[in-house]
Protein backbone atom coordinates (compact mmCIF):
# COMPACT_ATOMS: atom_id res chain seq x y z
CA UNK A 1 0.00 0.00 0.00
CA UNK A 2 2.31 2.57 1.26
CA UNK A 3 5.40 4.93 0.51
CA UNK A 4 7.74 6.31 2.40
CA UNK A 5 10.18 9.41 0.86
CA UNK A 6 9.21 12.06 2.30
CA UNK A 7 10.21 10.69 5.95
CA UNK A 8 12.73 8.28 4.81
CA UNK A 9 15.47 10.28 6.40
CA UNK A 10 13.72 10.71 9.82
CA UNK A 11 13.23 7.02 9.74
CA UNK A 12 16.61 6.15 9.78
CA UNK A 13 17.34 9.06 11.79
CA UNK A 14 15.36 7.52 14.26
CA UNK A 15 16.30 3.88 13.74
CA UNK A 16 17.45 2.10 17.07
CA UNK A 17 18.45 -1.40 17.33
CA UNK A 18 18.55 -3.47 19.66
CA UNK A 19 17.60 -6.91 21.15
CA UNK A 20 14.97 -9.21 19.85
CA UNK A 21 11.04 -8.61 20.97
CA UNK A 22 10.90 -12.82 19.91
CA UNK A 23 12.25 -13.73 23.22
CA UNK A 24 9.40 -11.60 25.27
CA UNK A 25 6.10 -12.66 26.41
CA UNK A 26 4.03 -9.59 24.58
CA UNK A 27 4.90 -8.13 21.13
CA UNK A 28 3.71 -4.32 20.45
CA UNK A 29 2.00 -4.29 17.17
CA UNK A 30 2.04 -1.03 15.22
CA UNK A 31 -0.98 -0.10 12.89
CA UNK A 32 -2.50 2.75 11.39
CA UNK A 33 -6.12 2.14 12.64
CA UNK A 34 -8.02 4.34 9.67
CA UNK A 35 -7.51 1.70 6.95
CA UNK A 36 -10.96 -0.66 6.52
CA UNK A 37 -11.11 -3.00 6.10
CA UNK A 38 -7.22 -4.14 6.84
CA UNK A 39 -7.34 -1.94 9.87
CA UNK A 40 -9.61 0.68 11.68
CA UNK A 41 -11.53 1.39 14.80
CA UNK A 42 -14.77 0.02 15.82
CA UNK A 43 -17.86 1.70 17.39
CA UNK A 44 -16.40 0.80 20.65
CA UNK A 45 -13.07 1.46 20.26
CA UNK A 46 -11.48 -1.45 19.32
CA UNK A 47 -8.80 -2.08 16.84
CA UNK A 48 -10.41 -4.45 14.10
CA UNK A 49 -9.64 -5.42 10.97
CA UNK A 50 -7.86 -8.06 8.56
CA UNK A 51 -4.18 -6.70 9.69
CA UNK A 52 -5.01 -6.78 13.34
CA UNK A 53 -6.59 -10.81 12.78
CA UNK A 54 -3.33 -11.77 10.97
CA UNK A 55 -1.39 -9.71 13.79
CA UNK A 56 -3.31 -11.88 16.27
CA UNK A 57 -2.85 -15.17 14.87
CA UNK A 58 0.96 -15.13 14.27
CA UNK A 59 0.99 -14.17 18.30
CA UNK A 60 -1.14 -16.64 19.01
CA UNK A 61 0.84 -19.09 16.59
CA UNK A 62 4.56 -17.79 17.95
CA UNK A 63 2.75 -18.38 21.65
CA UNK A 64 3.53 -14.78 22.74
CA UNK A 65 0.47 -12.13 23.68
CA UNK A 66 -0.19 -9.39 21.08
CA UNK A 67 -0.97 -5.57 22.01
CA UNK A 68 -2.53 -3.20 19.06
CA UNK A 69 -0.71 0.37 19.17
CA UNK A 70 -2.06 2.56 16.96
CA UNK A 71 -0.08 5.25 15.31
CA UNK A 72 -0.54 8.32 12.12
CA UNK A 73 0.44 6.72 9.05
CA UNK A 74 3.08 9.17 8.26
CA UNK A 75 5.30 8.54 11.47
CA UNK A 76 4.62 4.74 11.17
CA UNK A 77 8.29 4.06 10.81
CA UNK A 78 10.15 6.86 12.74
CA UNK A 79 7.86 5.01 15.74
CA UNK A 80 8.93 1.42 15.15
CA UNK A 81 12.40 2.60 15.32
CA UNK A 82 12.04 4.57 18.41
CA UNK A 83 10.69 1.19 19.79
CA UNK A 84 7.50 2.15 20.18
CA UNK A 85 5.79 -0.99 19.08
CA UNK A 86 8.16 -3.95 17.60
CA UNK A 87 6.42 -4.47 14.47
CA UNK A 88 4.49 -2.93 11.97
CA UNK A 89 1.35 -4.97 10.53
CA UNK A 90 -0.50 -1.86 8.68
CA UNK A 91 -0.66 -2.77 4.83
CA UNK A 92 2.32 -1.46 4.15
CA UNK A 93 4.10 -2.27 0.50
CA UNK A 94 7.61 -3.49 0.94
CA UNK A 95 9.65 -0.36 -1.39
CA UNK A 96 13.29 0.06 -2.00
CA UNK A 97 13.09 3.55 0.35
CA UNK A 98 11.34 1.76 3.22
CA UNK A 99 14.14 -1.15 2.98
CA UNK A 100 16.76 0.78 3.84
CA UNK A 101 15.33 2.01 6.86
CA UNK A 102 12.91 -1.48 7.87
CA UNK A 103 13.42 -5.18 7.44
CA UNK A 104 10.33 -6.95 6.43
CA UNK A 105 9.27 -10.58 6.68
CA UNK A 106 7.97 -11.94 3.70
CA UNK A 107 4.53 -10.93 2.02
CA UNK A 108 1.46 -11.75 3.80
CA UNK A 109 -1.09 -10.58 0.34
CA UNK A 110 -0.57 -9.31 -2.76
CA UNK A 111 -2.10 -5.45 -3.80
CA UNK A 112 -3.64 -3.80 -7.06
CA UNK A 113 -3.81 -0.20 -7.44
CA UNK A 114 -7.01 0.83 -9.04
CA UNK A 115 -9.01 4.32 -9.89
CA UNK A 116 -12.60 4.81 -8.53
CA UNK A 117 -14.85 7.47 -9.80
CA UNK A 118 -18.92 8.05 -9.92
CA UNK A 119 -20.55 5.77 -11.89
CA UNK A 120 -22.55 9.00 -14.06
CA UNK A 121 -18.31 10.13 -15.00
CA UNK A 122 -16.80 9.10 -18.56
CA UNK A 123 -13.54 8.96 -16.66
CA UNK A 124 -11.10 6.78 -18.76
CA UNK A 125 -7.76 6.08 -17.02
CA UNK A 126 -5.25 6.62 -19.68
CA UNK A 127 -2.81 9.26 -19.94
CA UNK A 128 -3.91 11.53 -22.74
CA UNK A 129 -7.96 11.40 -21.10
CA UNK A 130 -6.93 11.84 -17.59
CA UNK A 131 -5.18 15.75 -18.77
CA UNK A 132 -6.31 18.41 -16.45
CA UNK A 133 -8.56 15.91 -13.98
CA UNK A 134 -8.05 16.29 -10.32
CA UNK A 135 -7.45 12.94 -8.71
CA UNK A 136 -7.16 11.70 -5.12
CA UNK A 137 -5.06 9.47 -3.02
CA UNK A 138 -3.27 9.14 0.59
CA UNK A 139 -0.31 10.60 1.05
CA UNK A 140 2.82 8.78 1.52
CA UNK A 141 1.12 5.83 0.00
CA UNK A 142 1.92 3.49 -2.92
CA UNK A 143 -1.00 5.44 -5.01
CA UNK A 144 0.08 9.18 -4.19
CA UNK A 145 3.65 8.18 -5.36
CA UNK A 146 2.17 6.59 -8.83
CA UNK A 147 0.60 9.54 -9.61
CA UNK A 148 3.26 11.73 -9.02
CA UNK A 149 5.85 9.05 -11.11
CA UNK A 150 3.17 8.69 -13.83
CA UNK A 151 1.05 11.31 -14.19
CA UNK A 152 2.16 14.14 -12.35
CA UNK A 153 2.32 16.32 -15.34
CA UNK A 154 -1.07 16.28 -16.74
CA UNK A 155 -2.98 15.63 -13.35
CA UNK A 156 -3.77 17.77 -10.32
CA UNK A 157 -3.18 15.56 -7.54
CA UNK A 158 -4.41 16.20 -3.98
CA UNK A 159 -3.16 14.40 -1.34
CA UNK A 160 -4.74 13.84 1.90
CA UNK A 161 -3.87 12.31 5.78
CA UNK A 162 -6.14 9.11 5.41
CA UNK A 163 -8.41 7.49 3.20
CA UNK A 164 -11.44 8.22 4.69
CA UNK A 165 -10.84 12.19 4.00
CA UNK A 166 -10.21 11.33 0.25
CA UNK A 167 -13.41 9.71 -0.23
CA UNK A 168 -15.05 12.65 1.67
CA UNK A 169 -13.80 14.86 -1.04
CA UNK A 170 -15.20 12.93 -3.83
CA UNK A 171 -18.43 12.54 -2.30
CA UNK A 172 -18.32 16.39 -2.53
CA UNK A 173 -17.23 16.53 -5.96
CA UNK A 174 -14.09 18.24 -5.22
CA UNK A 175 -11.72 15.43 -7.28
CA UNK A 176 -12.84 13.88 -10.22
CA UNK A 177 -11.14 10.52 -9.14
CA UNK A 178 -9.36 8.40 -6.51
CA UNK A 179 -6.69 6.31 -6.77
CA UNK A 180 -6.19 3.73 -4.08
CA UNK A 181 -5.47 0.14 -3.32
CA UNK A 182 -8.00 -2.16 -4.90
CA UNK A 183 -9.04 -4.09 -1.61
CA UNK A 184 -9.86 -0.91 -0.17
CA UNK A 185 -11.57 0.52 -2.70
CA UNK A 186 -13.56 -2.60 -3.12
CA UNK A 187 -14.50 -2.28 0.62
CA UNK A 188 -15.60 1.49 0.43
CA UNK A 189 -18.13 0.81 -3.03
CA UNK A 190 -19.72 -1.77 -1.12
CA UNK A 191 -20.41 1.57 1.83
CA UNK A 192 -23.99 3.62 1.37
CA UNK A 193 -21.25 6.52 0.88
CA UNK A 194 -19.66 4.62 -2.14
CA UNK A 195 -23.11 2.95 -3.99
CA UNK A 196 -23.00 5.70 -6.37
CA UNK A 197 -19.35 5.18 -7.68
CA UNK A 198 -17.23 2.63 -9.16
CA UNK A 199 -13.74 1.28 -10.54
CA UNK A 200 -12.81 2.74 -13.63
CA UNK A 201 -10.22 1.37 -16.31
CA UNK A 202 -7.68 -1.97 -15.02
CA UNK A 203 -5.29 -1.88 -12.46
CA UNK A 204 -2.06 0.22 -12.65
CA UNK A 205 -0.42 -1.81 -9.99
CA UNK A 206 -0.76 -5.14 -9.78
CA UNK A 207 1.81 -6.66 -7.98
CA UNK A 208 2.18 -4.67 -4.70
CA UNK A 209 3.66 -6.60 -2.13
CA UNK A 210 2.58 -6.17 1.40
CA UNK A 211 4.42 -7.30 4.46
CA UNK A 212 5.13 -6.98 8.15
CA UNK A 213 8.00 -4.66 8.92
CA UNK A 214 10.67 -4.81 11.72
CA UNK A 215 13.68 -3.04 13.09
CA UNK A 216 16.91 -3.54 11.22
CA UNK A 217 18.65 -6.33 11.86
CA UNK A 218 15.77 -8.06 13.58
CA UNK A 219 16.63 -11.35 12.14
CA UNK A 220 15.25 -13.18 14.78
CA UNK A 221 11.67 -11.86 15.08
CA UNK A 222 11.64 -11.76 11.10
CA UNK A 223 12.45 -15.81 10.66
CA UNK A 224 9.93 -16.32 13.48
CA UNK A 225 7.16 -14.51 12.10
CA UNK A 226 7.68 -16.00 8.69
CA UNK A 227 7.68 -19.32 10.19
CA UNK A 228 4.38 -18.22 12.21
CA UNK A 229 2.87 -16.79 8.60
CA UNK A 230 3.49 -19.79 6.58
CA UNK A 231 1.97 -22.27 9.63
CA UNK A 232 -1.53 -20.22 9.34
CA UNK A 233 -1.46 -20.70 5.92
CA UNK A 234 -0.61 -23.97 5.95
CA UNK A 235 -3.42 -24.86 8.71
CA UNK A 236 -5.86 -22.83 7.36
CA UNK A 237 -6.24 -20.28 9.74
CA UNK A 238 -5.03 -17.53 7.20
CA UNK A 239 -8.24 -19.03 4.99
CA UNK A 240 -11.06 -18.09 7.62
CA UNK A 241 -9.47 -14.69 8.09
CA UNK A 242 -9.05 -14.07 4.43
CA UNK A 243 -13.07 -15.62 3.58
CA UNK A 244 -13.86 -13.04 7.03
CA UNK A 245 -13.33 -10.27 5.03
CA UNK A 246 -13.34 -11.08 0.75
CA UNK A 247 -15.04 -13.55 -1.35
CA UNK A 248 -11.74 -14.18 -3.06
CA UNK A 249 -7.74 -14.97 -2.07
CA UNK A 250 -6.05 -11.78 -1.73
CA UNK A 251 -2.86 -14.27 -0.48
């Protein structure tokens, strides 16, 4: 889902290392908690969501207790490496910037980048018919850097601090598009607020890897999640979590 240049360098100016969190009895999990439906907060104030059930069964798998921390997307990283949680399980695309200032185990689901619009909009995703739209995505995210890579010249792009707040402003006709990761896009059209729009054109994306991320050099938490990851796949415990949330493998 999710890039990183903008606070690359206070990420590794804030990256500490130091022992393992394997060998402890609790691991501090790190999520953004505005994401739906990979994470977000409930009515009650609970930290739900398809991140925080795969957090919870690689604890539960790796026999250690889990604790949610949640945390603003753009200082997701800075706070893992000032140890403020041990791990990051937020969606987050594994990028050449983020990998020199994370490790990260290995990919827990695979991402597509796609455009939503209204359905009454002609909007046509190539190049030449997107000149002059305004189009929407989270900042510091996998989609807000495509745009500005691929189509930051004939495009006004307006970034914003969460998802939610992008859809807001295409409810209220202020973009003519949003650009965002598939699953969550998916999630939002199914919404009362997002019956009245749809995906336009194919993926841009379509093979955006997401995975847990870890402190530098965290070798021994990383093999131990990875071993934990492929055991619930392998049981089937990553199934029922996966058919909790889509009708189809997003593994």
């Amino acid at each position: 889902m999710k890039n990183y240049k903008k606070v690359l360098l206070a990420a590794v100016t804030t990256l500490a290392l130091g022992t393992s969190a394997v060998a402890a009895d609790k691991l501090k999990v790190g999520t953004e908690g505005a994401y739906p439906p990979f994470n977000l907060i409930d009515a009650s104030g609970k930290v739900v969501g398809f991140d925080i059930d795969i957090a919870n069964a690689l604890c539960a798998e790796m026999k250690v207790e889990c604790e949610i921390v949640t945390s603003d997307w753009d200082g997701i990283i800075p706070a893992l490496n000032a140890k403020k949680f041990d791990m990051i399980v937020a969606s987050m695309s594994i990028t050449e910037e983020r990998k020199q200032a994370v490790d990260f185990t290995n990919p827990y689901y695979t991402n597509k980048l796609q455009f939503i619009a209204p359905k009454s909009s002609d909007l046509k995703t190539d190049k030449a018919s997107l000149k002059g739209k305004v189009i929407g995505a989270q900042r510091a995210t996998i989609a807000g850097t495509w745009l500005e890579d691929n189509l930051g010249d004939v495009v006004e792009i307006k970034l914003y601090d969460t998802q939610e707040n992008a859809y807001l402003d295409l409810n209220s006709g202020r973009v003519d598009g949003v650009l965002a990761d598939k699953f969550v896009n998916w999630e939002w059209l199914k919404s009362d607020a997002g019956k009245d729009y749809e995906f336009k054109g194919e993926p841009v994306f379509d093979n955006d890897k997401i995975a847990i991320a870890v402190r530098k050099g965290d070798t021994a938490l990383t093999t131990n999640l990875d071993a934990a990851l492929k055991a619930i796949v392998d049981n089937g415990t990553y199934k029922q979590i996966n058919d909790k949330y889509f009708p189809f493998s997003i593994y």
